[in-house]
C-alpha atoms as a PDB file:
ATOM      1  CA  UNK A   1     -11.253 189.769 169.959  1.00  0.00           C
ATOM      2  CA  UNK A   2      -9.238 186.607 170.087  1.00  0.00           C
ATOM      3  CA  UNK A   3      -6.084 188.662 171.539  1.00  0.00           C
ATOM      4  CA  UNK A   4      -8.401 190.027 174.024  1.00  0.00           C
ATOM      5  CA  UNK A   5      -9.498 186.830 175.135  1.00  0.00           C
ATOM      6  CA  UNK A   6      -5.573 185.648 175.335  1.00  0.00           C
ATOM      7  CA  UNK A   7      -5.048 188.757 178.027  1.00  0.00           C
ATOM      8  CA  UNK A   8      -7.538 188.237 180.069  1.00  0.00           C
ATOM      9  CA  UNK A   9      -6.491 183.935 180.467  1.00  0.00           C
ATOM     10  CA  UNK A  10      -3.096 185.390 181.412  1.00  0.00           C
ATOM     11  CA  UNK A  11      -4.477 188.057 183.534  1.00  0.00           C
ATOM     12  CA  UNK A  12      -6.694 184.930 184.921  1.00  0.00           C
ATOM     13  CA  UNK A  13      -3.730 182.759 185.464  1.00  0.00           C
ATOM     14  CA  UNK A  14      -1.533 185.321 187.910  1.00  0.00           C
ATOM     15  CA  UNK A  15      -1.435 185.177 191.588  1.00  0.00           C
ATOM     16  CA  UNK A  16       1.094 185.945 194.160  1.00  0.00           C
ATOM     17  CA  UNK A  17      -0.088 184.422 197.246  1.00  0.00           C
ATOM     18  CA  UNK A  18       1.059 181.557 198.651  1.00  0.00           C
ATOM     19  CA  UNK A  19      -0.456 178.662 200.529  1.00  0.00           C
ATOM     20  CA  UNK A  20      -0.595 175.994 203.234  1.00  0.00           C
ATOM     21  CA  UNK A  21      -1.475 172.928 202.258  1.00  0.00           C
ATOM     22  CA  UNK A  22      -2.564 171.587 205.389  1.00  0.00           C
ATOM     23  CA  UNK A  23      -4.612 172.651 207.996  1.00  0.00           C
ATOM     24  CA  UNK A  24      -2.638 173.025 211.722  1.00  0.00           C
ATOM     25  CA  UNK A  25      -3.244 173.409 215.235  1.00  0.00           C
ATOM     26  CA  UNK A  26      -2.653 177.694 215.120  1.00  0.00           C
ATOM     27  CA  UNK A  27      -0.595 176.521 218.904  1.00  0.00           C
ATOM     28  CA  UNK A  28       1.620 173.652 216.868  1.00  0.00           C
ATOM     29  CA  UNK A  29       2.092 175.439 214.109  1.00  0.00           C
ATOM     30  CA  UNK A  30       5.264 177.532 214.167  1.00  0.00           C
ATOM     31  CA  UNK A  31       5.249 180.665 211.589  1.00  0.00           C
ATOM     32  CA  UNK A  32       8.676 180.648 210.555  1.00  0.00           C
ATOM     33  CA  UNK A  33       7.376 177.402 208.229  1.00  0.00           C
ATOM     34  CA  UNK A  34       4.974 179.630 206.846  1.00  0.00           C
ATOM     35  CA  UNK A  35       7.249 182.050 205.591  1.00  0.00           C
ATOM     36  CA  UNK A  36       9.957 181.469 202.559  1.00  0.00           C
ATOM     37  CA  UNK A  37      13.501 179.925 204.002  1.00  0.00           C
ATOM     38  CA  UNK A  38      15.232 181.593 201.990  1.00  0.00           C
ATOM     39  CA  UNK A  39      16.780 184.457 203.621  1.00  0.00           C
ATOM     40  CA  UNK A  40      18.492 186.154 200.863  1.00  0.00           C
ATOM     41  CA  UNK A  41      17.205 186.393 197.065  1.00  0.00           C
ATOM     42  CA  UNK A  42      19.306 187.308 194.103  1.00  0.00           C
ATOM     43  CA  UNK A  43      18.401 186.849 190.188  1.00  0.00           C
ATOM     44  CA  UNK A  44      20.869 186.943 187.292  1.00  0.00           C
ATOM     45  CA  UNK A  45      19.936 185.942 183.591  1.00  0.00           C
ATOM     46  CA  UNK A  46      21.335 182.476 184.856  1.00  0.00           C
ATOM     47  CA  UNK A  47      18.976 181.966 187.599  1.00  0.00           C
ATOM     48  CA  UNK A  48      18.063 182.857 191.312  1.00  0.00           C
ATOM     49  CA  UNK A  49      20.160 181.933 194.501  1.00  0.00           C
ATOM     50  CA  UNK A  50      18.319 181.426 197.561  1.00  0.00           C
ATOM     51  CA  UNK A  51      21.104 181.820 200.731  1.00  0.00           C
ATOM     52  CA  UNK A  52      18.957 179.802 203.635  1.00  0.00           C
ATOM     53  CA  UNK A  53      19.963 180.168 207.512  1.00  0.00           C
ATOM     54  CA  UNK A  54      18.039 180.241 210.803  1.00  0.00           C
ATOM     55  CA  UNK A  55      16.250 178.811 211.672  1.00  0.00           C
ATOM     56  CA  UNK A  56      17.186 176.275 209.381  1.00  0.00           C
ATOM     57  CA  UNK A  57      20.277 174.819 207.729  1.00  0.00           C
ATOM     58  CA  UNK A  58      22.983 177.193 206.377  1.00  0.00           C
ATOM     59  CA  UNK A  59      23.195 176.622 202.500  1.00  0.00           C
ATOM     60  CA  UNK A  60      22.911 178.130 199.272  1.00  0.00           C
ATOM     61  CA  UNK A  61      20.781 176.873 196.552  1.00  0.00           C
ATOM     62  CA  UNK A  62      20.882 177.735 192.694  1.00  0.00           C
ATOM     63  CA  UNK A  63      17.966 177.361 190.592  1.00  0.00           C
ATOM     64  CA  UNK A  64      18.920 178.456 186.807  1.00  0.00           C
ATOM     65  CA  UNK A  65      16.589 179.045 183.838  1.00  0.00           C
ATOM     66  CA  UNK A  66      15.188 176.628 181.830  1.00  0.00           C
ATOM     67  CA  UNK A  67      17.313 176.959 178.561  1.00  0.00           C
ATOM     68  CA  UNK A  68      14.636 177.035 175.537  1.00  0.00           C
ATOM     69  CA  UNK A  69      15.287 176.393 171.871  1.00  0.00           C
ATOM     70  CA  UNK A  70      12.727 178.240 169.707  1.00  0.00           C
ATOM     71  CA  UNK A  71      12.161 177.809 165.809  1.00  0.00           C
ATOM     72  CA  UNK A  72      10.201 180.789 165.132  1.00  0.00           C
ATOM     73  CA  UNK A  73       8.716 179.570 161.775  1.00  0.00           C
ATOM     74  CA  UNK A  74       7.290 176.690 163.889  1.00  0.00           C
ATOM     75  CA  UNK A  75       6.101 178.547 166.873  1.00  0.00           C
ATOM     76  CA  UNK A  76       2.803 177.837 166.946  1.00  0.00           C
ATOM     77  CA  UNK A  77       3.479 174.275 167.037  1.00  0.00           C
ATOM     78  CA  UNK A  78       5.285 174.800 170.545  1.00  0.00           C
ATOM     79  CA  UNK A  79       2.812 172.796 172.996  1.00  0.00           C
ATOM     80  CA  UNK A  80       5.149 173.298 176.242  1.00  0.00           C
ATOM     81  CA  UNK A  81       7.836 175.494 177.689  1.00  0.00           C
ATOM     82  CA  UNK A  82      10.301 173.365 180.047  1.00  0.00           C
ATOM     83  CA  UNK A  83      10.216 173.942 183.826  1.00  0.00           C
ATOM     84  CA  UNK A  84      13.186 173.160 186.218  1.00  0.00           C
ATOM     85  CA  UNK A  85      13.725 172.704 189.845  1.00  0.00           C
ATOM     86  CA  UNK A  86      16.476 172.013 192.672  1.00  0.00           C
ATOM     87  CA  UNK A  87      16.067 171.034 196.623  1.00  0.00           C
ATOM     88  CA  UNK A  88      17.964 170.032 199.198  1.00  0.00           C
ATOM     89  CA  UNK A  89      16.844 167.808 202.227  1.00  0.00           C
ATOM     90  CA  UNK A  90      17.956 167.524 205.611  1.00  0.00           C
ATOM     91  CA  UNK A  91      17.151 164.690 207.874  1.00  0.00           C
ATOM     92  CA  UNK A  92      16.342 166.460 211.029  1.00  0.00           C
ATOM     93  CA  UNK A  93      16.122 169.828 212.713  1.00  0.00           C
ATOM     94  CA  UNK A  94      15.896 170.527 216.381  1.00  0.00           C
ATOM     95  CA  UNK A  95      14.443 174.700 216.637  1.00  0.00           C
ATOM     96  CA  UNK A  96      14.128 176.648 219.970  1.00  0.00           C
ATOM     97  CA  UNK A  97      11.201 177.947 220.797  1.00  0.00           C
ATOM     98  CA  UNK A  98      10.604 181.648 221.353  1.00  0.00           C
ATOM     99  CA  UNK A  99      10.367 180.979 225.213  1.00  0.00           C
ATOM    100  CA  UNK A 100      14.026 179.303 224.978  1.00  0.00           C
ATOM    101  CA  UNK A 101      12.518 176.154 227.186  1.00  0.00           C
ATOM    102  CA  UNK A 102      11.873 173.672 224.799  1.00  0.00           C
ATOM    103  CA  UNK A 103      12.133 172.714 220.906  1.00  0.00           C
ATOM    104  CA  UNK A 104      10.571 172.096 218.089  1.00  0.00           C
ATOM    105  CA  UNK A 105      11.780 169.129 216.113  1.00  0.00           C
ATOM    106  CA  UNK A 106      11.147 168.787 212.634  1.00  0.00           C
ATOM    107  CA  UNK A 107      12.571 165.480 210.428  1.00  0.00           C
ATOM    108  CA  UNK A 108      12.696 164.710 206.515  1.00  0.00           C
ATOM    109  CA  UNK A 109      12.554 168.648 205.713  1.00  0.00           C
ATOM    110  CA  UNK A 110      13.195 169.431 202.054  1.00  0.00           C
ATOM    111  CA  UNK A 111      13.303 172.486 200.225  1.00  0.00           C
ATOM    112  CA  UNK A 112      12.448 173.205 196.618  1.00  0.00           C
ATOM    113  CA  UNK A 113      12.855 175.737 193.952  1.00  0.00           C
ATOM    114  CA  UNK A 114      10.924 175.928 191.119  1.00  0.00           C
ATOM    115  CA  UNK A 115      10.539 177.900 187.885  1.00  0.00           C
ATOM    116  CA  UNK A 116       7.301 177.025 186.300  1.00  0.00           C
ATOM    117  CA  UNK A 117       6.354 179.054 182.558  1.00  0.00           C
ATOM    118  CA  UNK A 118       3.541 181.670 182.758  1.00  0.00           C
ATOM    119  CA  UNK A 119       1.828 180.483 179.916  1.00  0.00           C
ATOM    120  CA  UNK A 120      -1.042 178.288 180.290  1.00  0.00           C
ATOM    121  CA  UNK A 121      -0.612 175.347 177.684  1.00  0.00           C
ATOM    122  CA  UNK A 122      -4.324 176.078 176.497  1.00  0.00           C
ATOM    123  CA  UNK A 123      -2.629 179.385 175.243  1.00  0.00           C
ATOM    124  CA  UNK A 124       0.217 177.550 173.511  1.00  0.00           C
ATOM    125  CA  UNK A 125      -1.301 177.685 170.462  1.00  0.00           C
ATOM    126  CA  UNK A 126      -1.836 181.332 170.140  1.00  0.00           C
ATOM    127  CA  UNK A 127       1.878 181.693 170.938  1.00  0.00           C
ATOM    128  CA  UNK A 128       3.190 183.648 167.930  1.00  0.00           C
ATOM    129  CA  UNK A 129       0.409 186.208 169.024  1.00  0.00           C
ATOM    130  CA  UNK A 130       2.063 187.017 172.133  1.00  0.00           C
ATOM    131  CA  UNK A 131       5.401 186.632 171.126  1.00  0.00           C
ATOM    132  CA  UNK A 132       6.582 190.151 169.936  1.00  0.00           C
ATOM    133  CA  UNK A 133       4.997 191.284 173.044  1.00  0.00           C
ATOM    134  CA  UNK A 134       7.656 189.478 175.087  1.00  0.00           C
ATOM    135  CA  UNK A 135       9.963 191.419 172.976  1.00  0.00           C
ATOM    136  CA  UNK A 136      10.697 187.808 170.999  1.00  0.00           C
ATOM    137  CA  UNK A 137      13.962 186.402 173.145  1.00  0.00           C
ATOM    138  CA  UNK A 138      12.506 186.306 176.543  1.00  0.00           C
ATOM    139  CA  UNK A 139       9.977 183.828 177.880  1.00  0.00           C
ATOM    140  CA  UNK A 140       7.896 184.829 181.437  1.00  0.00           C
ATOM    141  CA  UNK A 141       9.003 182.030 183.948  1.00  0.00           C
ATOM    142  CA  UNK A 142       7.230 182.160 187.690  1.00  0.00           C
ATOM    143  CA  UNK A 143       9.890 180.978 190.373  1.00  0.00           C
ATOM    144  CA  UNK A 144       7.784 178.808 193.470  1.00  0.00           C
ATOM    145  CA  UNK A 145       9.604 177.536 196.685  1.00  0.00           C
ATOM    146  CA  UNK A 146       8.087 174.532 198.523  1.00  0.00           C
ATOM    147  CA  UNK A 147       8.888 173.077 201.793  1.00  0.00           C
ATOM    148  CA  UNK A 148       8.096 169.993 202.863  1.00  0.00           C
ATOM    149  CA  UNK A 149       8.588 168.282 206.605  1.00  0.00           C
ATOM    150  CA  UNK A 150       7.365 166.239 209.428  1.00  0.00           C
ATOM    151  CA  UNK A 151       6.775 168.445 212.994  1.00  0.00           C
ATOM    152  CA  UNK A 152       6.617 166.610 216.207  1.00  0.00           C
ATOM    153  CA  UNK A 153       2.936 166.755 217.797  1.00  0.00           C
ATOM    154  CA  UNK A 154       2.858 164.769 220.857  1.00  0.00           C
ATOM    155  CA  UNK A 155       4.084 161.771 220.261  1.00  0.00           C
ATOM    156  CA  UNK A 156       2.501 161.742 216.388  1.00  0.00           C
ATOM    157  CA  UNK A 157       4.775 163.336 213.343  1.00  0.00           C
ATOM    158  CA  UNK A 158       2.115 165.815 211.678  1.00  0.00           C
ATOM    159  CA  UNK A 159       3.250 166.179 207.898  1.00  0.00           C
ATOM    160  CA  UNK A 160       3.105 169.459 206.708  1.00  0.00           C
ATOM    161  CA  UNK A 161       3.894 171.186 203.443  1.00  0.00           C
ATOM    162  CA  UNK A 162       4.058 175.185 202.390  1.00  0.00           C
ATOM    163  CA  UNK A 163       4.938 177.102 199.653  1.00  0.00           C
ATOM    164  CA  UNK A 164       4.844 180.183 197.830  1.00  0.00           C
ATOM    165  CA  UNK A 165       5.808 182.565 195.117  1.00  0.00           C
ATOM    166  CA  UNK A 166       9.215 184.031 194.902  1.00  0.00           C
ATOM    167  CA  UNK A 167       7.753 187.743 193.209  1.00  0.00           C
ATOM    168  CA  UNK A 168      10.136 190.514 191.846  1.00  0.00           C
ATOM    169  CA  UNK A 169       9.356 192.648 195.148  1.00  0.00           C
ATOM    170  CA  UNK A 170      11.508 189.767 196.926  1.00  0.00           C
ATOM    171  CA  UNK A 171      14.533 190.908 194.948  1.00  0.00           C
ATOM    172  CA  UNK A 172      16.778 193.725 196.094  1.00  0.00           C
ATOM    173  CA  UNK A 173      18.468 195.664 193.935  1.00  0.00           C
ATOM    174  CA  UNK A 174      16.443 193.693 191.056  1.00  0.00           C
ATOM    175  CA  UNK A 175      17.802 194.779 187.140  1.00  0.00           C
ATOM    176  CA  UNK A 176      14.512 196.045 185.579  1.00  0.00           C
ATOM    177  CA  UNK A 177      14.651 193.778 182.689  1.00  0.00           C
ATOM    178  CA  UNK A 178      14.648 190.429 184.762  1.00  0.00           C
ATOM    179  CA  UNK A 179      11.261 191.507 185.718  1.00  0.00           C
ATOM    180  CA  UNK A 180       8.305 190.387 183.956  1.00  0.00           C
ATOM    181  CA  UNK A 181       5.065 192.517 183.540  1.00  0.00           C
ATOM    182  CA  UNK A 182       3.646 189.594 181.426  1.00  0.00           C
ATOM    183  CA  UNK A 183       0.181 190.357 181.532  1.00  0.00           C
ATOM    184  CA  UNK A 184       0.407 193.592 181.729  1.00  0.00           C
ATOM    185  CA  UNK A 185      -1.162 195.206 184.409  1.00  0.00           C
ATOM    186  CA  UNK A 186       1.827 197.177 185.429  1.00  0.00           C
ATOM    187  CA  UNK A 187       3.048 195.035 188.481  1.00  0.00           C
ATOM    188  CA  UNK A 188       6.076 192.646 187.589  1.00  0.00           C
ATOM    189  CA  UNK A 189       4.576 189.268 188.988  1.00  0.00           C
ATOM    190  CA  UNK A 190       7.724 187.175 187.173  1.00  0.00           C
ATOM    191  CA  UNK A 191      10.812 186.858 185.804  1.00  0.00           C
ATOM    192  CA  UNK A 192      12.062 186.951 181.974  1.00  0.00           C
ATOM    193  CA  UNK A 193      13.890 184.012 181.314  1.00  0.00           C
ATOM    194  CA  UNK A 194      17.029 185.063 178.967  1.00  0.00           C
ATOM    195  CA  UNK A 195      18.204 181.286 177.987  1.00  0.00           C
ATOM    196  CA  UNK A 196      16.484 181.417 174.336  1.00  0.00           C
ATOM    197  CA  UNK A 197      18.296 179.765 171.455  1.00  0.00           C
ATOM    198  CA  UNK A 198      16.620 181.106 168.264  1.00  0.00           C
ATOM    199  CA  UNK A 199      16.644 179.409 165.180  1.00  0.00           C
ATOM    200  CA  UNK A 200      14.885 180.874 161.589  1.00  0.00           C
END
């Protein structure tokens, strides 16, 4: 009963959409900052890179794993699995328009890369439950982007901020072993984070 309970929180916790934070003008509102910026997606046991170009900046951004250190005799008392990030910010960005007329100009735009654990911390204590299910030396990690920016309205700056998941169907070429079925519903929503240091 109680591991039934702990697969249905983790089925509970999983969703691959993404989201606008703020509500725009559908005629303001350019779609290319719904959509992820990064162009091209690779993911190693180290970590993703995220190659960005138009129409934004040309860069390349590295986001590695969290590295974890696990005592397995003390598992339980685990109450957190680190997270990590990386961004880069430009000051301003002047984009054509589809008509090739006129612009839009965007300032303060930053984007971020996240990997974020799977696991709920109100499941941390049931942890040595699911942990031969991971396969004990793997931990599910979720990998978010986020982009954040100020778009020219008029004479007004309209802040605006969007973000979504980065899934293993964004992944070419993806090794099956980076991807993470963690709750088990046969569709990969994550990625297994290799960097675990074990200690008995």
């Amino acid at each position: 009963m109680q591991r039934n309970a702990i697969w249905l929180f983790l089925f509970l916790s999983f969703s691959t959409s993404g989201y606008l934070s703020k509500d725009h003008d559908q005629g303001v509102m350019p779609d290319f900052l719904d959509e992820s910026p990064c162009m091209e997606l690779s993911v190693s046991e180290e970590g993703i890179i995220c190659k960005v170009g138009e129409p934004f900046w040309y860069t390349h951004l590295f986001l590695p794993f969290p590295h974890l250190y696990v005592d397995e005799e003390r598992i339980d008392s685990i109450r957190a699995f680190p997270s990590s990030s990386v961004s880069e910010a430009v000051g301003f960005l002047k984009i054509p328009r589809e008509e090739g007329t006129s612009f839009f100009e965007l300032k303060r735009i930053r984007l971020t890369l996240s990997f974020q654990p799977v696991t709920p911390t109100y499941l941390m204590p049931y942890l040595s439950d699911i942990w031969p299910f991971w396969g004990g030396n793997r931990v599910p990690y979720v990998a978010k982007w986020e982009l954040s920016y100020f778009l020219l309205d008029g004479e007004d700056w309209e802040e605006g901020l969007s973000s979504g998941k980065i899934t293993p169907t964004d992944i070419p070429d993806l090794q099956d072993y980076l991807a993470a079925d963690a709750d088990f519903n046969n569709n990969p929503s994550a990625f297994w984070n290799y960097q675990v240091e074990l200690s008995k």
